[in-house]
Protein backbone atom coordinates (compact mmCIF):
# COMPACT_ATOMS: atom_id res chain seq x y z
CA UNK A 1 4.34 -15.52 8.69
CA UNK A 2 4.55 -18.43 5.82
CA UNK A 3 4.50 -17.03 2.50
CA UNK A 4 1.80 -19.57 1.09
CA UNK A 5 -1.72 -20.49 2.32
CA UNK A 6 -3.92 -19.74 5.07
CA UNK A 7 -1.65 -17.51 7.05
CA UNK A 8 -1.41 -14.76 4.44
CA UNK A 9 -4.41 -12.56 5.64
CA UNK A 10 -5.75 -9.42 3.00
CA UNK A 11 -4.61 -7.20 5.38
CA UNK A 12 -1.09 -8.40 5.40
CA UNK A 13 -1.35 -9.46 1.46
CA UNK A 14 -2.28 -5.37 0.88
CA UNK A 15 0.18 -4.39 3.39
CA UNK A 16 3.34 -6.08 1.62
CA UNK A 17 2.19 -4.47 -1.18
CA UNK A 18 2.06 -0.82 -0.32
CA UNK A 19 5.40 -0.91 1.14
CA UNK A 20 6.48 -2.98 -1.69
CA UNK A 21 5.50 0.20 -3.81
CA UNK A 22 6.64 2.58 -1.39
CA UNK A 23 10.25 1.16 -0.50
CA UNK A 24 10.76 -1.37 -3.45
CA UNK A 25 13.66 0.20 -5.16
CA UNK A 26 15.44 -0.44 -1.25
CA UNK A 27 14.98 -4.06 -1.98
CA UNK A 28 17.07 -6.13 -4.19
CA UNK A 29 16.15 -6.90 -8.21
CA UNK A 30 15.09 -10.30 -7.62
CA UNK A 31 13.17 -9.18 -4.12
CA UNK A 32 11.42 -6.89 -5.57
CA UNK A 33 9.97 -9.62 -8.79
CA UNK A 34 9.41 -12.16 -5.87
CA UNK A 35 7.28 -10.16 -4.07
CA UNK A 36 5.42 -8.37 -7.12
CA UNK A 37 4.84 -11.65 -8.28
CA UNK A 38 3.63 -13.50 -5.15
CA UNK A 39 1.68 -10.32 -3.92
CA UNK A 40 0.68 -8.38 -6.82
CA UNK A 41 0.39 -10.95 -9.85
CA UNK A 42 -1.08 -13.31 -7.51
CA UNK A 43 1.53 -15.75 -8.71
CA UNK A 44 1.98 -18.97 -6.05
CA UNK A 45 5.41 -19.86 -5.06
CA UNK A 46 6.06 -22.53 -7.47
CA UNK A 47 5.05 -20.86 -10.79
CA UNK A 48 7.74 -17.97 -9.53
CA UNK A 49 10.13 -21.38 -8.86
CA UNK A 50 9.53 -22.75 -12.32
CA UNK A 51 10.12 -19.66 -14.38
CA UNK A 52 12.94 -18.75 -12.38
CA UNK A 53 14.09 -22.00 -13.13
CA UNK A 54 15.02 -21.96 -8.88
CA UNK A 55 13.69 -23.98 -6.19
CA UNK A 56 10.14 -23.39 -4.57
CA UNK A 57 11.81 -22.70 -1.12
CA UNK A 58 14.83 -20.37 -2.68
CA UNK A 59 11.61 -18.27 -3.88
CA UNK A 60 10.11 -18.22 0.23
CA UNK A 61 13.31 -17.51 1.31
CA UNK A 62 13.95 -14.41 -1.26
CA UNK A 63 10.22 -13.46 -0.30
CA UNK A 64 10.50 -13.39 3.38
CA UNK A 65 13.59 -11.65 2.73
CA UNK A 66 12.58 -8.56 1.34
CA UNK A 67 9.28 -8.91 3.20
CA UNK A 68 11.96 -8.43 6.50
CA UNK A 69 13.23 -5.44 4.89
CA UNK A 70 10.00 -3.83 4.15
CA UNK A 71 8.72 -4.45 7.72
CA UNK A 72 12.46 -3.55 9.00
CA UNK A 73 12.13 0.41 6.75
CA UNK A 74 8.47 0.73 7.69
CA UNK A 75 9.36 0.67 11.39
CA UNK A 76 12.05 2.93 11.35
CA UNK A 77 10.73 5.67 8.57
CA UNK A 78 6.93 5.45 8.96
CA UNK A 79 5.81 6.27 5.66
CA UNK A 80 3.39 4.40 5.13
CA UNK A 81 1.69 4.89 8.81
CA UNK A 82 2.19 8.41 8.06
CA UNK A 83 0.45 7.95 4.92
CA UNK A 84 -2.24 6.18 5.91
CA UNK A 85 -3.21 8.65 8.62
CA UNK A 86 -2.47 11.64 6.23
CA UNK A 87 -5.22 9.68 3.60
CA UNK A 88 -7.95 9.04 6.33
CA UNK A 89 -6.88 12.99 8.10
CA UNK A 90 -8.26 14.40 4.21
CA UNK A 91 -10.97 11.92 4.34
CA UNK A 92 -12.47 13.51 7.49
CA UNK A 93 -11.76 17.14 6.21
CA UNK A 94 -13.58 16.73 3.00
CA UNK A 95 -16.70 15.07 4.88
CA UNK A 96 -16.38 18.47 7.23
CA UNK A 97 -16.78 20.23 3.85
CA UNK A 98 -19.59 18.50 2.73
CA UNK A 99 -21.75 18.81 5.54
CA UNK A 100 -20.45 22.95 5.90
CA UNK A 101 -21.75 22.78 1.98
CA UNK A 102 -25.09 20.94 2.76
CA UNK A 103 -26.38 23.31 5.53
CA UNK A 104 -24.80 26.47 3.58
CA UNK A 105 -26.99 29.12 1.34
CA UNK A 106 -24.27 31.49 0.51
CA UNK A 107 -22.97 29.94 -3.28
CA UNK A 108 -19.79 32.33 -2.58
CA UNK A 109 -18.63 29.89 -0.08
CA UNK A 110 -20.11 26.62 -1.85
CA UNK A 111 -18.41 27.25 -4.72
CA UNK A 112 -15.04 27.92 -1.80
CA UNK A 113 -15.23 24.60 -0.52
CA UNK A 114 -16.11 22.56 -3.42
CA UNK A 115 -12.92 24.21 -5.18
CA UNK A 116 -11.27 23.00 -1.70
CA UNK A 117 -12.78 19.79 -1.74
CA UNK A 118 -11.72 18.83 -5.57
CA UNK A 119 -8.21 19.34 -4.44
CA UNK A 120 -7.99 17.28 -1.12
CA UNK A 121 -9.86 14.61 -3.66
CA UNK A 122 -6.27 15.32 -5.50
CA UNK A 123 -4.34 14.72 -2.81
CA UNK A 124 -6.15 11.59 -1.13
């Protein structure tokens, strides 16, 4: 997976960055800039080059570095997977909620699940 041009999908761009922001501190200083940079500040591998005063490939090579790493903590701790499903598990509980609220008459209970619902909203 080339750091620069058509091969860097969304998906992957928006996966880097979540488990940039989930295991970041695992990766080293200049890891962690390189990828910020090249994922989150939408910076291309030469501007990082130029004002690290560092060649264009040194940055691709300290990019697909840390990207390794990332991939390499995801696979064995799951966090973000386990995220992921946890966010789209609340998703589906709340939408249970609303319809429960929708076809409900009793306020006791609307008022219940909306205080249910505002904190799953918390949560997700």
């Amino acid at each position: 997976m080339p750091c620069e041009g058509n091969d860097d999908t969304l998906e992957k761009k928006v996966e880097v960055s979540i488990l940039c922001q989930i295991y970041g501190k695992l990766l080293t200083e200049k890891q962690f800039e390189f990828i910020d940079d090249y994922y989150n500040n939408d910076l291309s591998l030469s501007e990082i080059a130029e004002n690290n005063n560092i060649t264009r490939q040194a940055v691709r090579d300290v990019i697909k570095k840390g990207e390794n790493k990332l991939f390499e903590y995801e696979e064995k701790l799951l966090i973000m997977k386990k995220m992921l499903k946890q966010e789209k598990q609340i998703q589906q509980i709340i939408e249970e909620l609303n319809k429960i609220t929708n076809t409900s008459s009793d306020k006791k209970i609307e008022k219940i699940l909306d205080n249910v619902r505002k904190e799953l909203i918390c949560l997700n």
